[in-house]
C-alpha atoms as a PDB file:
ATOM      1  CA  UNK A   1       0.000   0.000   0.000  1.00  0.00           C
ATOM      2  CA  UNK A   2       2.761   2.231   1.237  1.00  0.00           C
ATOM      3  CA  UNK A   3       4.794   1.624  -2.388  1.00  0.00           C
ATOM      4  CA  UNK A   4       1.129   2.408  -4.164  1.00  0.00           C
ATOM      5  CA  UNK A   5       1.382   5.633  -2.030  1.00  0.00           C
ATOM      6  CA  UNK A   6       4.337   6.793  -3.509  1.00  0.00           C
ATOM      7  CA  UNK A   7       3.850   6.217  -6.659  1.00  0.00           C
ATOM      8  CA  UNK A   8       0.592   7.805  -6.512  1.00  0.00           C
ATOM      9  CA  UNK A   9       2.422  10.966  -4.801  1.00  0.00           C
ATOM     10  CA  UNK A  10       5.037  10.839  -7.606  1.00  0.00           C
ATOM     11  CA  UNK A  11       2.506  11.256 -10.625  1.00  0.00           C
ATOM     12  CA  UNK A  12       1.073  14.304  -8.609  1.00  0.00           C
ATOM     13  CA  UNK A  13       0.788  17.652 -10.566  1.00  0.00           C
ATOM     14  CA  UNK A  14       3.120  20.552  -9.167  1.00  0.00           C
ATOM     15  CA  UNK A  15       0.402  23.032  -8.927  1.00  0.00           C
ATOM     16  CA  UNK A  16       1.431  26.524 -10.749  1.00  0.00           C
ATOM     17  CA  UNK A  17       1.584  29.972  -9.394  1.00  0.00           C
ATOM     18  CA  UNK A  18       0.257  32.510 -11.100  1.00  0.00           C
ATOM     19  CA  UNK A  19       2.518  35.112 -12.632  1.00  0.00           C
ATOM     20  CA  UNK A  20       2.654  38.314 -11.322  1.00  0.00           C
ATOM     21  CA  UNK A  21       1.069  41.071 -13.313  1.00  0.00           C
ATOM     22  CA  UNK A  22       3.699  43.642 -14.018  1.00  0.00           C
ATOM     23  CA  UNK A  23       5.903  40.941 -15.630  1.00  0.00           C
ATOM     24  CA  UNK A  24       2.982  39.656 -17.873  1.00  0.00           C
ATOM     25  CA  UNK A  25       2.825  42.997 -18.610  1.00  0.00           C
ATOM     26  CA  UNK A  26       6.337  43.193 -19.675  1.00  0.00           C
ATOM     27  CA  UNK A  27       6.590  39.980 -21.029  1.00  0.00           C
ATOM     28  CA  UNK A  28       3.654  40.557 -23.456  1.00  0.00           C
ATOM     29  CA  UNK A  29       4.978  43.905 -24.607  1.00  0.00           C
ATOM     30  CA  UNK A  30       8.026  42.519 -25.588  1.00  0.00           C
ATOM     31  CA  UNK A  31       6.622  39.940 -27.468  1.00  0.00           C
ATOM     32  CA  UNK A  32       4.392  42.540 -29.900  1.00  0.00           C
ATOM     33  CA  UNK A  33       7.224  45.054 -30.008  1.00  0.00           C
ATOM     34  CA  UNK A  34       8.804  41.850 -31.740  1.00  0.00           C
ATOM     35  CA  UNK A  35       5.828  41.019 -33.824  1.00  0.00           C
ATOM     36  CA  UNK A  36       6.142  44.695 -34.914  1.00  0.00           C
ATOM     37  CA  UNK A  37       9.555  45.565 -35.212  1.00  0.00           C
ATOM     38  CA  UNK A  38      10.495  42.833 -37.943  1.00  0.00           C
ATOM     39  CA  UNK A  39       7.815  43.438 -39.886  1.00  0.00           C
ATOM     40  CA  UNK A  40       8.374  47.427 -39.758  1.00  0.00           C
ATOM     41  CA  UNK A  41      12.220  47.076 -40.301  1.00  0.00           C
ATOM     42  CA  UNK A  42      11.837  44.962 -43.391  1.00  0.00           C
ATOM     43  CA  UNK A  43       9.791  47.158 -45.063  1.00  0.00           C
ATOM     44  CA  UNK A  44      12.189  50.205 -44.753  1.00  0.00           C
ATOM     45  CA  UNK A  45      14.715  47.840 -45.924  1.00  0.00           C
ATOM     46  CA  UNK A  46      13.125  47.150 -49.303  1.00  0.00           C
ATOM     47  CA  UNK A  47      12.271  50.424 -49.730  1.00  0.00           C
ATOM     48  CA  UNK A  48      15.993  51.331 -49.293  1.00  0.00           C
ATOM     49  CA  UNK A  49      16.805  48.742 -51.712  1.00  0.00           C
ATOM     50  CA  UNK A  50      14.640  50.615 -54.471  1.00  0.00           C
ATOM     51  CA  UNK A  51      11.180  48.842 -54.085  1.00  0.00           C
ATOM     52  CA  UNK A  52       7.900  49.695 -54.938  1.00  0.00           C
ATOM     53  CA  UNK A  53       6.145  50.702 -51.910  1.00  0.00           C
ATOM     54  CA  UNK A  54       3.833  47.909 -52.542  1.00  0.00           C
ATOM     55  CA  UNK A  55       6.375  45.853 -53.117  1.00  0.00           C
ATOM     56  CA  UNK A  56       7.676  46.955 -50.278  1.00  0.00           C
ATOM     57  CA  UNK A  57       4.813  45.475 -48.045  1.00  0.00           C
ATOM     58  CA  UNK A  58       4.058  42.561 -49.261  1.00  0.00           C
ATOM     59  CA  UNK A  59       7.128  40.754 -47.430  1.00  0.00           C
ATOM     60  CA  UNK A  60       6.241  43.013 -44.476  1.00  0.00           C
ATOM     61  CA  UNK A  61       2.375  42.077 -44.624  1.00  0.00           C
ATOM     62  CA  UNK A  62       3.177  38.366 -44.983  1.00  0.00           C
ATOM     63  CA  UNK A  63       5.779  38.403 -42.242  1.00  0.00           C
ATOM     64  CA  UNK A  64       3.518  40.690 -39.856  1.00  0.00           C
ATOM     65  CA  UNK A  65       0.688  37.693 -40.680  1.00  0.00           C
ATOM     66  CA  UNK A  66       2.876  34.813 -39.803  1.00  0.00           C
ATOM     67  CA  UNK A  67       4.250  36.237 -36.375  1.00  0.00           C
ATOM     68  CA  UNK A  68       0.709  37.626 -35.502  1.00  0.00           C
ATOM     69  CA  UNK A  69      -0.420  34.099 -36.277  1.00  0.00           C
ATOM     70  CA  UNK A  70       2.208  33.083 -34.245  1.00  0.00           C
ATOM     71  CA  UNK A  71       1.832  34.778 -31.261  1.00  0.00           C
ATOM     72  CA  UNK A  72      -2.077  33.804 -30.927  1.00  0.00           C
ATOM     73  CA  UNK A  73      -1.060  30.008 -31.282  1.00  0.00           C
ATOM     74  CA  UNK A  74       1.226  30.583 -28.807  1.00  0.00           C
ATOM     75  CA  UNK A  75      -1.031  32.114 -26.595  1.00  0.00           C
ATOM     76  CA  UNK A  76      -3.891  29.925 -27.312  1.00  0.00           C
ATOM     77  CA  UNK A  77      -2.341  26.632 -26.375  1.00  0.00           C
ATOM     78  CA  UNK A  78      -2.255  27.580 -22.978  1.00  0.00           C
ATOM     79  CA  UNK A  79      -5.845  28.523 -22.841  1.00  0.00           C
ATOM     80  CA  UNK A  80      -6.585  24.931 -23.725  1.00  0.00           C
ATOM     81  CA  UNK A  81      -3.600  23.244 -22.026  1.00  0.00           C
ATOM     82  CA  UNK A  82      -1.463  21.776 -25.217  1.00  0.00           C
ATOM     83  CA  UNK A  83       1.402  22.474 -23.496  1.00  0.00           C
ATOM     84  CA  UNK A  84       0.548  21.245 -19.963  1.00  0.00           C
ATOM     85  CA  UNK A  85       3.236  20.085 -17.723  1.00  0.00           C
ATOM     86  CA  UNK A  86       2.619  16.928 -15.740  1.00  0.00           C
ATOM     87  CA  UNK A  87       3.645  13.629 -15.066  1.00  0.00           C
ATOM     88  CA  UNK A  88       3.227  10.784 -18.539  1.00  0.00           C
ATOM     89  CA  UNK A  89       2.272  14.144 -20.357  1.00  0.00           C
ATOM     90  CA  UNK A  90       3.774  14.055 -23.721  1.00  0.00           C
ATOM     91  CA  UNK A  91       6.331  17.073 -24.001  1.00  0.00           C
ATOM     92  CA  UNK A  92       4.742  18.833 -27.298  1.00  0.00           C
ATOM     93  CA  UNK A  93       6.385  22.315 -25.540  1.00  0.00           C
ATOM     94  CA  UNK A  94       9.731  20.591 -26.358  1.00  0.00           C
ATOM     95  CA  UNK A  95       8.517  19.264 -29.631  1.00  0.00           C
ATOM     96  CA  UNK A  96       7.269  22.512 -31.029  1.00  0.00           C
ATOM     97  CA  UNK A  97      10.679  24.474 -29.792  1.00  0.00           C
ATOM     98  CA  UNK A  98      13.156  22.253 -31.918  1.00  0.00           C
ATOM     99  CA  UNK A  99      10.419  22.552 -34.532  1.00  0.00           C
ATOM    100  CA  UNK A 100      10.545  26.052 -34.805  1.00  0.00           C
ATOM    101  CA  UNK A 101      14.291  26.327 -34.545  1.00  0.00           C
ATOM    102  CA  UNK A 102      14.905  23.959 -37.187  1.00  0.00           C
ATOM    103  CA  UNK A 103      12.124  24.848 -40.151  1.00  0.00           C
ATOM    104  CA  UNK A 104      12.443  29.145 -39.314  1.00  0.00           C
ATOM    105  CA  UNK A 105      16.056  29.552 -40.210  1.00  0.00           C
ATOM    106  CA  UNK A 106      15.391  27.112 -43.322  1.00  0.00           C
ATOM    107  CA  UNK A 107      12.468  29.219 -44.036  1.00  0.00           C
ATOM    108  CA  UNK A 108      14.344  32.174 -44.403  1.00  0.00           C
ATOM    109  CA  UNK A 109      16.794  31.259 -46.343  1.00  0.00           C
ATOM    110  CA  UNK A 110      14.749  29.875 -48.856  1.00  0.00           C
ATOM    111  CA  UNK A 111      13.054  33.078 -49.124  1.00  0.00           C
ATOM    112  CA  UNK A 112      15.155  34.666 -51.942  1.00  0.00           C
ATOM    113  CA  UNK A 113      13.614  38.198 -51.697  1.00  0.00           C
ATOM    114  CA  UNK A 114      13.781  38.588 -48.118  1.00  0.00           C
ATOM    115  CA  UNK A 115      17.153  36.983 -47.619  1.00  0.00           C
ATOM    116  CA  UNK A 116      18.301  39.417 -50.749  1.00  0.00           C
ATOM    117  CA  UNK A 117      17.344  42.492 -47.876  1.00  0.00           C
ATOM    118  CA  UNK A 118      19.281  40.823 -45.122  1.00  0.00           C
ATOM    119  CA  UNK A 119      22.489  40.654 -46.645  1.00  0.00           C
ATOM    120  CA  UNK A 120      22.468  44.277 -46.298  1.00  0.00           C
ATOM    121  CA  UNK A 121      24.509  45.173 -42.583  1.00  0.00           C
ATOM    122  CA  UNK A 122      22.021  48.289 -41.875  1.00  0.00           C
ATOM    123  CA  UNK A 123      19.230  45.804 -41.765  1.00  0.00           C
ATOM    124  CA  UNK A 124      21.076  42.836 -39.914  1.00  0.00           C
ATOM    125  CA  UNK A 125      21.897  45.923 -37.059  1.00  0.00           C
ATOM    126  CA  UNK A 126      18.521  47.470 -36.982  1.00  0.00           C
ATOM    127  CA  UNK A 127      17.301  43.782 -36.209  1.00  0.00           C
ATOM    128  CA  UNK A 128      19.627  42.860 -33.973  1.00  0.00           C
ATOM    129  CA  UNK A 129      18.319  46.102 -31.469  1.00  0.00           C
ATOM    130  CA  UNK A 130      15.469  43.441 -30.385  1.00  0.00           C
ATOM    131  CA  UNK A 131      18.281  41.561 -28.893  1.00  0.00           C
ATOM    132  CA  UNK A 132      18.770  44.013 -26.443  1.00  0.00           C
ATOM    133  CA  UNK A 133      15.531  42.865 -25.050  1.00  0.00           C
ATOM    134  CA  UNK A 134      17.203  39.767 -23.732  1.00  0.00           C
ATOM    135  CA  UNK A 135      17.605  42.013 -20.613  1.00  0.00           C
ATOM    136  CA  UNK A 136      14.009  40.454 -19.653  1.00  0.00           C
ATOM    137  CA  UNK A 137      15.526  37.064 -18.286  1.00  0.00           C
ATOM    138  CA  UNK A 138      15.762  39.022 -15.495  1.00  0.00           C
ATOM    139  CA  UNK A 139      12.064  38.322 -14.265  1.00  0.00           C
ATOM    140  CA  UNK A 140      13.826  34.696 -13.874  1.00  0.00           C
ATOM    141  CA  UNK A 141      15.073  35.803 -10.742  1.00  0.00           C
ATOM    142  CA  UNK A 142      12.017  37.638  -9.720  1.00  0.00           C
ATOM    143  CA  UNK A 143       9.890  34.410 -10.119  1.00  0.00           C
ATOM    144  CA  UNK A 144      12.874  32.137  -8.583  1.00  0.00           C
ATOM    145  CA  UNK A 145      12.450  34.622  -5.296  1.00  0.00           C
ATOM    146  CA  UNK A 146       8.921  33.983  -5.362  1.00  0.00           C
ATOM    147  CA  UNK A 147       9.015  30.265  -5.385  1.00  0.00           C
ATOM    148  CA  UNK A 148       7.711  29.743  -8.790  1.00  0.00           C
ATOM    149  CA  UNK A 149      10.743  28.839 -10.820  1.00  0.00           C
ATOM    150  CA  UNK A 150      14.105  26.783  -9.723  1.00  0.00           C
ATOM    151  CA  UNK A 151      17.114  28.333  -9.095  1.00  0.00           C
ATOM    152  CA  UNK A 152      19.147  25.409 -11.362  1.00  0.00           C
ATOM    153  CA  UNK A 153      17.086  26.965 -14.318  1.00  0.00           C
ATOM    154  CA  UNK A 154      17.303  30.780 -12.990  1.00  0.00           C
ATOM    155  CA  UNK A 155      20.415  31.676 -12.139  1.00  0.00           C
ATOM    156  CA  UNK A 156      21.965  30.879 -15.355  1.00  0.00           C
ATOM    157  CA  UNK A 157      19.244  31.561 -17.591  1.00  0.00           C
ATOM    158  CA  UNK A 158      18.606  35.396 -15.903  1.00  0.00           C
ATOM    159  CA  UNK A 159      22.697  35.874 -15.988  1.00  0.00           C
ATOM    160  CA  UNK A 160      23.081  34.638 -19.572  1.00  0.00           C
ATOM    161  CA  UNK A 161      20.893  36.845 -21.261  1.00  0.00           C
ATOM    162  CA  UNK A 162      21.406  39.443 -19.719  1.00  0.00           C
ATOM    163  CA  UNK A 163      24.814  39.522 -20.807  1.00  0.00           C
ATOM    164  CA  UNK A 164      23.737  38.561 -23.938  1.00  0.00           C
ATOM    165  CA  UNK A 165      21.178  41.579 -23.839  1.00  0.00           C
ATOM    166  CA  UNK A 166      23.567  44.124 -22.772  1.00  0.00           C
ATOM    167  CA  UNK A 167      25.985  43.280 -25.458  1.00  0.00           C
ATOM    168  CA  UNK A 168      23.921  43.203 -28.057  1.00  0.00           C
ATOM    169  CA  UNK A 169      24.837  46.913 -28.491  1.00  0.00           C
ATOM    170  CA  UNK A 170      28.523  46.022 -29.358  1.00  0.00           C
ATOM    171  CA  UNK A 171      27.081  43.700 -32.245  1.00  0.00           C
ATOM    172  CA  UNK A 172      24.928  46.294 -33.513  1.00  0.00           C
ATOM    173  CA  UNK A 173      27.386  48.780 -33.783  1.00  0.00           C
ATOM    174  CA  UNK A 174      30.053  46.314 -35.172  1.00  0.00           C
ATOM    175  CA  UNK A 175      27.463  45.995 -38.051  1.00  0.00           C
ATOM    176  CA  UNK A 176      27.473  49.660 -38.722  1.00  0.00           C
ATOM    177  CA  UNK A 177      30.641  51.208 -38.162  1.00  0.00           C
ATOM    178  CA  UNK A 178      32.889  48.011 -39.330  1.00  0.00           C
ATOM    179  CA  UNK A 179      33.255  45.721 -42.218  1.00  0.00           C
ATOM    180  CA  UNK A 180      34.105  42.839 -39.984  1.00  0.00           C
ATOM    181  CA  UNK A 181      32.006  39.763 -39.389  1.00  0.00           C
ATOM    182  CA  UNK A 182      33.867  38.571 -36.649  1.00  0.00           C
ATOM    183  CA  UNK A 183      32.402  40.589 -33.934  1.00  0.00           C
ATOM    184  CA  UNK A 184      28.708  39.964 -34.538  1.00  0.00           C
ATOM    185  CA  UNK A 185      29.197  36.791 -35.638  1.00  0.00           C
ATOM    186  CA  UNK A 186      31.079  35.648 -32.442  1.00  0.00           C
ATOM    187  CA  UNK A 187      28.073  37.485 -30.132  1.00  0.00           C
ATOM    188  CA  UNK A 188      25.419  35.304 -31.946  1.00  0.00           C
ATOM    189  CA  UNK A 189      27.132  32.362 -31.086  1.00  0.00           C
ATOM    190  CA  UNK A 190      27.311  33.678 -27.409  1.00  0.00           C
ATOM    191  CA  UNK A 191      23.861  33.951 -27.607  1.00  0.00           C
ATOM    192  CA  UNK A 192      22.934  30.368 -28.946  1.00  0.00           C
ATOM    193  CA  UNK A 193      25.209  29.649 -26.331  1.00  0.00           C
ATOM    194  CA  UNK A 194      22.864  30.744 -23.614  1.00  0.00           C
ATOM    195  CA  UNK A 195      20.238  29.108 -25.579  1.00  0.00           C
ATOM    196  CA  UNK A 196      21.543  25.733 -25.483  1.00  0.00           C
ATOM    197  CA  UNK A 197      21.861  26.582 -21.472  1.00  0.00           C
ATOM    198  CA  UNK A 198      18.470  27.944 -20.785  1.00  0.00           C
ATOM    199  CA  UNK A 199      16.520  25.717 -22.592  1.00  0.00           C
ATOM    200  CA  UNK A 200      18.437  22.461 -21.626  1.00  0.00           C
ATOM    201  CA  UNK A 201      18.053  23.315 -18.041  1.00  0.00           C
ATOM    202  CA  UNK A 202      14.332  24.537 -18.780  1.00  0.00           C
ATOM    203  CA  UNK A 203      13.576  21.469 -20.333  1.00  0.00           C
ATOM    204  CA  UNK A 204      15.327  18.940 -18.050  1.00  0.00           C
ATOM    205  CA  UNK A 205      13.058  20.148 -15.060  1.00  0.00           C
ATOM    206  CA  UNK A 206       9.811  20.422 -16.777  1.00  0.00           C
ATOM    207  CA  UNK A 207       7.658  17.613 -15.261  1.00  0.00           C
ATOM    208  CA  UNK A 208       7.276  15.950 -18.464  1.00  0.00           C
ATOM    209  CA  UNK A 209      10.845  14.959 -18.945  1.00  0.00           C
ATOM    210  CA  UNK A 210      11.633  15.186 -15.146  1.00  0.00           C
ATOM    211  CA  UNK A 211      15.725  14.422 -16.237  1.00  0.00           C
ATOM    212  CA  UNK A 212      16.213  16.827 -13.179  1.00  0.00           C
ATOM    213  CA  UNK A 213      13.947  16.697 -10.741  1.00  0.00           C
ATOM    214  CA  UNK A 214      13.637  20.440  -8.467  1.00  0.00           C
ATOM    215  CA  UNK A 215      11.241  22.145  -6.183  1.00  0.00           C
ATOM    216  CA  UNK A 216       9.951  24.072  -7.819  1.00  0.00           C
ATOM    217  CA  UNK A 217      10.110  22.438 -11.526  1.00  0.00           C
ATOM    218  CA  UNK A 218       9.715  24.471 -14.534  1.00  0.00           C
ATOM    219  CA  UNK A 219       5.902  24.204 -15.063  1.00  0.00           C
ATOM    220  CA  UNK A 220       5.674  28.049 -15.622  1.00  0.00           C
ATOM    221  CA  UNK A 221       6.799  27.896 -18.780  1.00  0.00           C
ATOM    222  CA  UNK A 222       3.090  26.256 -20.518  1.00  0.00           C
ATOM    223  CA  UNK A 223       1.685  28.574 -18.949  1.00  0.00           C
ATOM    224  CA  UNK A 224       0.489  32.046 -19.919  1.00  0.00           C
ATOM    225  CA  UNK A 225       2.594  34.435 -20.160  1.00  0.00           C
ATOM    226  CA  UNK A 226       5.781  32.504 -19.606  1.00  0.00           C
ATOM    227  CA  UNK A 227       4.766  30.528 -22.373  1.00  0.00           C
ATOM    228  CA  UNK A 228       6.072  33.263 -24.911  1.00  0.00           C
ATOM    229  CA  UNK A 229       9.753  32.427 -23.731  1.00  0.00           C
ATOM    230  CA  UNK A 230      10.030  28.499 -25.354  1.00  0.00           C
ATOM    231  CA  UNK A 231       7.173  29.039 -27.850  1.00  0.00           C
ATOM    232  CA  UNK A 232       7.725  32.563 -29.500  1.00  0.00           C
ATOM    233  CA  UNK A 233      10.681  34.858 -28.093  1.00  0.00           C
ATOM    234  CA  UNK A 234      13.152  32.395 -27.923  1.00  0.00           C
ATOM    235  CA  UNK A 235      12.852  30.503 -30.949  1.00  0.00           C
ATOM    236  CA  UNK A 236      12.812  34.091 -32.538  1.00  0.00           C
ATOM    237  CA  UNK A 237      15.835  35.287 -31.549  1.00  0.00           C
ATOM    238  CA  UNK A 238      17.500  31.466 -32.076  1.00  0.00           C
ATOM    239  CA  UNK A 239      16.467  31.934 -35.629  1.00  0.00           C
ATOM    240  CA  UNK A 240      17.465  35.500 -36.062  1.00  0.00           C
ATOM    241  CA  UNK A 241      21.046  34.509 -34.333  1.00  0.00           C
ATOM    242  CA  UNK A 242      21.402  31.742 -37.240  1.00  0.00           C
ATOM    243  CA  UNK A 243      20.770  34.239 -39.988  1.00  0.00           C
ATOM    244  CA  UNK A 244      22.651  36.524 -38.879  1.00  0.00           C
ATOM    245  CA  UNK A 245      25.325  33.729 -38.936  1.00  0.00           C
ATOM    246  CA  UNK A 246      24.714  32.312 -42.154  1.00  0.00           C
ATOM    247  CA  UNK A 247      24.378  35.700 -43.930  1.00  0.00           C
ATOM    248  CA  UNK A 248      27.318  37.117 -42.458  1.00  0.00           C
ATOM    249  CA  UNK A 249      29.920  34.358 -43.536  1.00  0.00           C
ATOM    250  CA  UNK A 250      28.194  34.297 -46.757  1.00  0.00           C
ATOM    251  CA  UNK A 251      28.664  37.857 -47.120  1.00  0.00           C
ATOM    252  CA  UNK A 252      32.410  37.630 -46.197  1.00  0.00           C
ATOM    253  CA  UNK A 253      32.868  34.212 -48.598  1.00  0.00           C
ATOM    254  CA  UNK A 254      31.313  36.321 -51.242  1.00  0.00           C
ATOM    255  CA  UNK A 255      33.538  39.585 -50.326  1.00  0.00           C
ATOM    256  CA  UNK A 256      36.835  36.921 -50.595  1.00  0.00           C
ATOM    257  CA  UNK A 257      35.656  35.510 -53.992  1.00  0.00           C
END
């Protein structure tokens, strides 16, 4: 009875805090200046580049469509708890990250008329300034204090992009004042980097992999608005950190031929 017991206590859900306002708040305004910002920047590109001004939105319009589309999936799941994090619950949250990682920067590079405006530096930099908004890992520690997400995950996640936030500046202005790739090339990788750290640790103590088991686990995360990190801000900037890669040494292979 007493072995029944714990294996009845063991496939118990963590119950999940709710978020506190003022970082929904800020979490959620990130996440449409992002939805925005792309879509805005692109379209100045192509008009730089000598496009019709309705040429000019159509790769803004579609793009605008796609992350708005985006963003409500994202949102939505929670409301009808896809992503739910519990004990036998397949991880889809974990499914639909390496999804996104792996089909957006494919995506975009088979899209000749976009990736034709990204090759330009001005437009790499001005996209790159949403990177600064990596400084928002720091509600990591706010929710750690408040009991609602482990310190194993925390820590490292906050620190990481935060330094990855405040550096972004150094990239961006690499881009426009220098014709080296080295620089911004070297901070995207620092910032997959801190991917490959924050999501592995995020991942490892949700409750549906439970690799790692902590007190609290990582449950926050399918939930809204903490959902936006694994299923929309993060895969965003993974895939704008591997274009920036790819067009960069392109660029330079290119500027060598």
């Amino acid at each position: 009875m007493s072995r029944n017991g714990l294996v009845e206590e063991e496939a118990v859900d963590h119950p999940i805090p709710d978020v506190p306002v003022t970082i929904t708040v800020l979490v959620v305004s990130v996440a449409v200046v992002f939805t925005v910002w792309v879509p805005v920047i692109m379209y100045r590109a192509a008009i730089r580049h000598g496009r019709s001004i309705s040429e000019s939105l159509r790769p803004a319009g579609v793009l605008l469509a796609v992350f708005a589309i985006w963003f409500g999936l994202s949102a939505g799941c929670t409301r009808v708890e896809a992503f739910h994090d519990g004990p036998d619950r397949p991880p889809w949250l974990v499914y639909l990250f390496f999804a996104l990682v792996i089909i957006g920067p494919i995506a975009v590079a088979r899209w000749s008329s976009l990736d034709e405006l990204l090759a330009d530096r001005r437009t790499l930099a001005e996209l790159l300034i949403t990177q600064t908004a990596r400084w928002l890992g720091c509600v990591f520690l706010v929710l750690e204090v408040g009991g609602q997400l482990p310190g194993f995950f925390a820590y490292p996640a906050a620190f990481g992009d935060i330094s990855v936030g405040v550096t972004a500046c150094v990239a961006v202005i690499a881009l426009i004042w220098s014709t080296s790739a080295s620089i911004p090339v070297a901070w995207s990788v620092l910032g997959l980097l801190d991917f490959v750290g924050a999501v592995g640790t995020g991942f490892l103590a949700s409750q549906a992999l439970a690799v790692v088991h902590t007190d609290p686990p990582t449950s926050a995360f399918t939930q809204w608005p903490m959902v936006l990190f694994p299923a929309y801000l993060v895969p965003f900037s993974t895939i704008l950190h591997i274009t920036t890669i790819r067009v960069l040494l392109t660029n330079r292979r290119g500027g060598q031929d």
